[in-house]
Protein backbone atom coordinates (compact mmCIF):
# COMPACT_ATOMS: atom_id res chain seq x y z
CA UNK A 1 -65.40 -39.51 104.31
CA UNK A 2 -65.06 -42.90 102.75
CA UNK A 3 -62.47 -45.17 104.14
CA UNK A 4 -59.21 -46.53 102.11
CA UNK A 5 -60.61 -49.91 100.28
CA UNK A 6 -58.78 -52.90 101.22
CA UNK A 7 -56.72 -54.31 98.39
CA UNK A 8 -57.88 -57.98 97.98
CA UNK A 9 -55.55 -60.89 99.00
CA UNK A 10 -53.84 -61.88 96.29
CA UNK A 11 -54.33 -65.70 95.28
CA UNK A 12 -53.22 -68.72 97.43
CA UNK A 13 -50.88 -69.81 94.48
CA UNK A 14 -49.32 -66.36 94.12
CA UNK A 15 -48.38 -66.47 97.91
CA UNK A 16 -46.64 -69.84 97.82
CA UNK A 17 -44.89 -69.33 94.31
CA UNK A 18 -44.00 -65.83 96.63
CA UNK A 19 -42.68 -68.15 99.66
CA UNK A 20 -40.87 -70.50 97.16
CA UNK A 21 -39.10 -67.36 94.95
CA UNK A 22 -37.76 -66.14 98.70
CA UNK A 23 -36.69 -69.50 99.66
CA UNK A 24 -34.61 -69.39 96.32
CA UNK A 25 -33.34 -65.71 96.25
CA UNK A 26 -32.96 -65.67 100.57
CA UNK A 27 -32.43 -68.95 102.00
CA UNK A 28 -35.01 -70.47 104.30
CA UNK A 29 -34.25 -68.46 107.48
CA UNK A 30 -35.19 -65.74 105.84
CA UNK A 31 -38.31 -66.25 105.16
CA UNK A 32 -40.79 -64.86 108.14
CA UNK A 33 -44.60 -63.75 108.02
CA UNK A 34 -43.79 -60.43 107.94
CA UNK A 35 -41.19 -60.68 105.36
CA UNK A 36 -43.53 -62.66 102.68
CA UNK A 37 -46.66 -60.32 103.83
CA UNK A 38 -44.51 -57.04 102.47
CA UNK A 39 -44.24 -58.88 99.60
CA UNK A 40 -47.05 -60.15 98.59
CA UNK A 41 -49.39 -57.04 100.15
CA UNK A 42 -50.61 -58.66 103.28
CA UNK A 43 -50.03 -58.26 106.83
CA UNK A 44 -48.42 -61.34 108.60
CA UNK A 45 -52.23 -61.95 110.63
CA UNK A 46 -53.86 -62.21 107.33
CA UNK A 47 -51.25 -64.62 106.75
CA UNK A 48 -51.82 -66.55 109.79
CA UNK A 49 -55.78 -66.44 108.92
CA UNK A 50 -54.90 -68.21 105.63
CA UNK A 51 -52.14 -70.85 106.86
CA UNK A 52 -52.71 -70.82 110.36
CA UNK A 53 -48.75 -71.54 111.26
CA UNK A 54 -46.00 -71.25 109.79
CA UNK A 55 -45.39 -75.44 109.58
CA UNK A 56 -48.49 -75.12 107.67
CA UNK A 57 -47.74 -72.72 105.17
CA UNK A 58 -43.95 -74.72 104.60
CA UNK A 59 -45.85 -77.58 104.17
CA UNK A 60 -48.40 -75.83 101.64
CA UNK A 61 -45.45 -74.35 99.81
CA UNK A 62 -44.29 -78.03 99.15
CA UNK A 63 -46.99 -79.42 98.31
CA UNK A 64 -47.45 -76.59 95.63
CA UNK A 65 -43.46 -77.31 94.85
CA UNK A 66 -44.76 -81.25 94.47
CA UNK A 67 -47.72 -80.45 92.08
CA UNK A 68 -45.47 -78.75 89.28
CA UNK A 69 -43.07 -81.16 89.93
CA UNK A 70 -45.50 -83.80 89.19
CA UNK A 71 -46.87 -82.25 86.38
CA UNK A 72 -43.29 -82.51 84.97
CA UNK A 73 -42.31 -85.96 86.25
CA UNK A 74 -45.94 -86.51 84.17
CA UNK A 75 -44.64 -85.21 81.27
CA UNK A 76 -41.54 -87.33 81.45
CA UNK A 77 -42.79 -90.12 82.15
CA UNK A 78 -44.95 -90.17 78.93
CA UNK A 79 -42.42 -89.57 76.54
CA UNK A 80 -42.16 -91.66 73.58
CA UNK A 81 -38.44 -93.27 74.60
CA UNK A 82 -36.83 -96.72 76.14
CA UNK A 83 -38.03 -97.26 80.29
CA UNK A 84 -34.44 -96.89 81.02
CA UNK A 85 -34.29 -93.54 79.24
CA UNK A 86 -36.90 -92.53 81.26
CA UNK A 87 -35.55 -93.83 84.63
CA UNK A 88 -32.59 -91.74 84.11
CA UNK A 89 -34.82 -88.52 83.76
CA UNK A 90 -36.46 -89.52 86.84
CA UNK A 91 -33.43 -89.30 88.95
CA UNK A 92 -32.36 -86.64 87.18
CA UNK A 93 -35.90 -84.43 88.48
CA UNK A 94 -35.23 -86.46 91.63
CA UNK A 95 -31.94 -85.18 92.72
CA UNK A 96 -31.90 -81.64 93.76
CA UNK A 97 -29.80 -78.75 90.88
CA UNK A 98 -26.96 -78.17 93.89
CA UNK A 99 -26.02 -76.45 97.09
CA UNK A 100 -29.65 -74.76 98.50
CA UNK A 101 -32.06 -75.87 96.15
CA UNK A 102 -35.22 -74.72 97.57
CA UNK A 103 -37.16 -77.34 96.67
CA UNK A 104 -34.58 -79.45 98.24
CA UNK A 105 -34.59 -76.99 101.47
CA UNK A 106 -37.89 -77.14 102.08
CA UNK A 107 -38.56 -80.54 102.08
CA UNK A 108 -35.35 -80.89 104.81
CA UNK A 109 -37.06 -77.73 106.83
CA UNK A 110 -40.54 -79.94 106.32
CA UNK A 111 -39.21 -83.46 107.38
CA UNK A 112 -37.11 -81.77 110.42
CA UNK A 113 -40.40 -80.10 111.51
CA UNK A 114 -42.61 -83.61 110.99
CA UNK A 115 -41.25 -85.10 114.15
CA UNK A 116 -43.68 -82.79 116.13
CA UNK A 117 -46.66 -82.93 113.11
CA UNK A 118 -49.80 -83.78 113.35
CA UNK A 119 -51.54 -87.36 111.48
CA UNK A 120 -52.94 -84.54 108.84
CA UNK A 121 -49.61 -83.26 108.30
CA UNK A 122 -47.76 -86.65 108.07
CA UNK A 123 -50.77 -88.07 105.70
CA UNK A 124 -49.41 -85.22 103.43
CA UNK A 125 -46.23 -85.89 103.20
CA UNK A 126 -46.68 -89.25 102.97
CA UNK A 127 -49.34 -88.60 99.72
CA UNK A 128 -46.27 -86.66 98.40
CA UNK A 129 -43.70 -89.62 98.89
CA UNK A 130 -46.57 -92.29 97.59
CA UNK A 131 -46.94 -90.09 93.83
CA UNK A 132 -43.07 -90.34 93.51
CA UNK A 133 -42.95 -93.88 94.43
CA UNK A 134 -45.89 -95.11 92.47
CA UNK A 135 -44.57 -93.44 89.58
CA UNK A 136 -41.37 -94.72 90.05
CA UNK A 137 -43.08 -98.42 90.37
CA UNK A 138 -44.74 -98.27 87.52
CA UNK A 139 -41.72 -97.36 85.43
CA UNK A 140 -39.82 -100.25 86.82
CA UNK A 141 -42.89 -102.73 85.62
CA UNK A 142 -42.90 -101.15 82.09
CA UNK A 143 -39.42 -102.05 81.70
CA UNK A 144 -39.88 -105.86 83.52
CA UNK A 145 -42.60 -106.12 80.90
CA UNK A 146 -40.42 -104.99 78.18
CA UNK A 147 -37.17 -106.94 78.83
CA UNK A 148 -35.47 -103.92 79.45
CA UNK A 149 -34.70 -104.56 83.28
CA UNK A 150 -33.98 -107.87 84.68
CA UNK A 151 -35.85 -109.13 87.35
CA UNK A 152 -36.60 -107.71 90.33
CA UNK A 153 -39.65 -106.32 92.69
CA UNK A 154 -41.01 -103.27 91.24
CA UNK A 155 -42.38 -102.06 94.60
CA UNK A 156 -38.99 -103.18 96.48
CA UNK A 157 -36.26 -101.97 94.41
CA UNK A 158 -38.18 -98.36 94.28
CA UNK A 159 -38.25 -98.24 97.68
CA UNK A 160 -34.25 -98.99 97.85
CA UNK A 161 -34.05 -96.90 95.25
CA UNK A 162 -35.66 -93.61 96.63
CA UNK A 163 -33.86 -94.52 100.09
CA UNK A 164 -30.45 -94.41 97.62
CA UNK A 165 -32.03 -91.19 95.94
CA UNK A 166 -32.53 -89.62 99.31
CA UNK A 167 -29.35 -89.89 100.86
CA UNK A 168 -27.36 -88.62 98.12
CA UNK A 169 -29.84 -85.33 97.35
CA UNK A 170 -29.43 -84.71 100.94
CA UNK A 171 -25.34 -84.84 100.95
CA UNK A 172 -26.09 -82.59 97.47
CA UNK A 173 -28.63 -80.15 99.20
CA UNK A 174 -26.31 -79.25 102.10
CA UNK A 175 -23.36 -78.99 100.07
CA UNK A 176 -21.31 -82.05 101.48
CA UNK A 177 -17.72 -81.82 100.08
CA UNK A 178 -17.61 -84.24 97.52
CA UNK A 179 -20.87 -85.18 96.73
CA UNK A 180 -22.01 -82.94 93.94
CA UNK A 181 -25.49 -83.20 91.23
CA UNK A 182 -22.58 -84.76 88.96
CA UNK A 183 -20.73 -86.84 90.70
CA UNK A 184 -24.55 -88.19 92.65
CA UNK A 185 -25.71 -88.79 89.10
CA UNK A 186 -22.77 -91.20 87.74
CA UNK A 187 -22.96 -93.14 91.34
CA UNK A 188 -26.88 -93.99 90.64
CA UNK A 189 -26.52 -94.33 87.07
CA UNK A 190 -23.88 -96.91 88.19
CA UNK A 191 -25.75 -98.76 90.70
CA UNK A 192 -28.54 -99.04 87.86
CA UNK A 193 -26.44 -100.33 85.53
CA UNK A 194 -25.13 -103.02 88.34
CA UNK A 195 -28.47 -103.97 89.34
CA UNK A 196 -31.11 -103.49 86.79
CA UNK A 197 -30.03 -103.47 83.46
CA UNK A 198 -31.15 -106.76 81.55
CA UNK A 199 -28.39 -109.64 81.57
């Protein structure tokens, strides 16, 4: 008698969109091995097999997260519209929708977990950081060039401006009482207007 056939692994992609939809739906401390095996049809050692830990599949997840995000921070980025237009769309992809944002929760869950990472792990993230920032750098030169900003470092003011960025998604990921998308958006908009906009 001929044994049941083993149902073949469903793609990479599929289980990381499946880790990211849980994140969403669950929370983060929901999501185990076992849980994400029942639903994407594997067991949590065929998991394992694929992602080794589970640090590594969190960190897989975001960089998955990252590459759509990029893709749309791409898109953005090319539109037809002034550099200051497209600064504010920046932040806007930059800060996270509210409370939980799973995007936003699993990069906290990601940087918490760095601090015992490997130099793989933290050249990852890092490569993750760099395609935000060099984005962001080259949108800052495109409006020096253009007259739109006034004059300042490129490559410095992004990196003030991303620390800025940070600190405020994080008060808006963990829900800190007054600090809501809205209310994070009209502070950086502000500080823009203080500190970049042509004189």
């Amino acid at each position: 008698m001929a044994g049941a056939q083993r149902r073949p692994a469903p793609p990479r992609e599929d289980v990381l969109a499946a880790a990211m939809a849980m994140i969403a739906e669950r929370g983060l401390e929901k999501l185990t091995m076992a849980g994400l095996g029942r639903e994407v049809g594997m067991s949590s050692g065929h998991l394992l097999y694929y992602f080794r830990s589970k640090d590594e599949l969190l960190l897989r997840t975001l960089e998955w997260s990252e590459g759509r995000l990029g893709v749309e921070r791409g898109r953005l980025m090319d539109r037809a519209v002034s550099a200051r237009e497209r600064l504010d769309a920046y932040v806007d992809l930059y800060v996270p929708d509210g409370h939980r944002d799973p995007h936003w929760t699993l990069w906290l869950e990601v940087w918490n977990r760095s601090q015992n990472a490997d130099d793989s792990a933290r050249e990852r993230q890092a490569a993750i950081e760099g395609a935000w920032h060099r984005d962001l750098v080259a949108l800052l030169g495109e409006g020096l060039s253009r007259g739109e900003f006034r004059a300042v470092d490129p490559d410095r003011f992004a990196a003030r401006l991303r620390a800025l960025l940070d600190g405020f998604s994080i008060h808006v990921a963990i829900g800190l009482r007054g600090t809501d998308r809205e209310r994070v958006l009209a502070h950086v908009r502000e500080f823009l207007d203080e500190t970049l906009s042509a004189p």
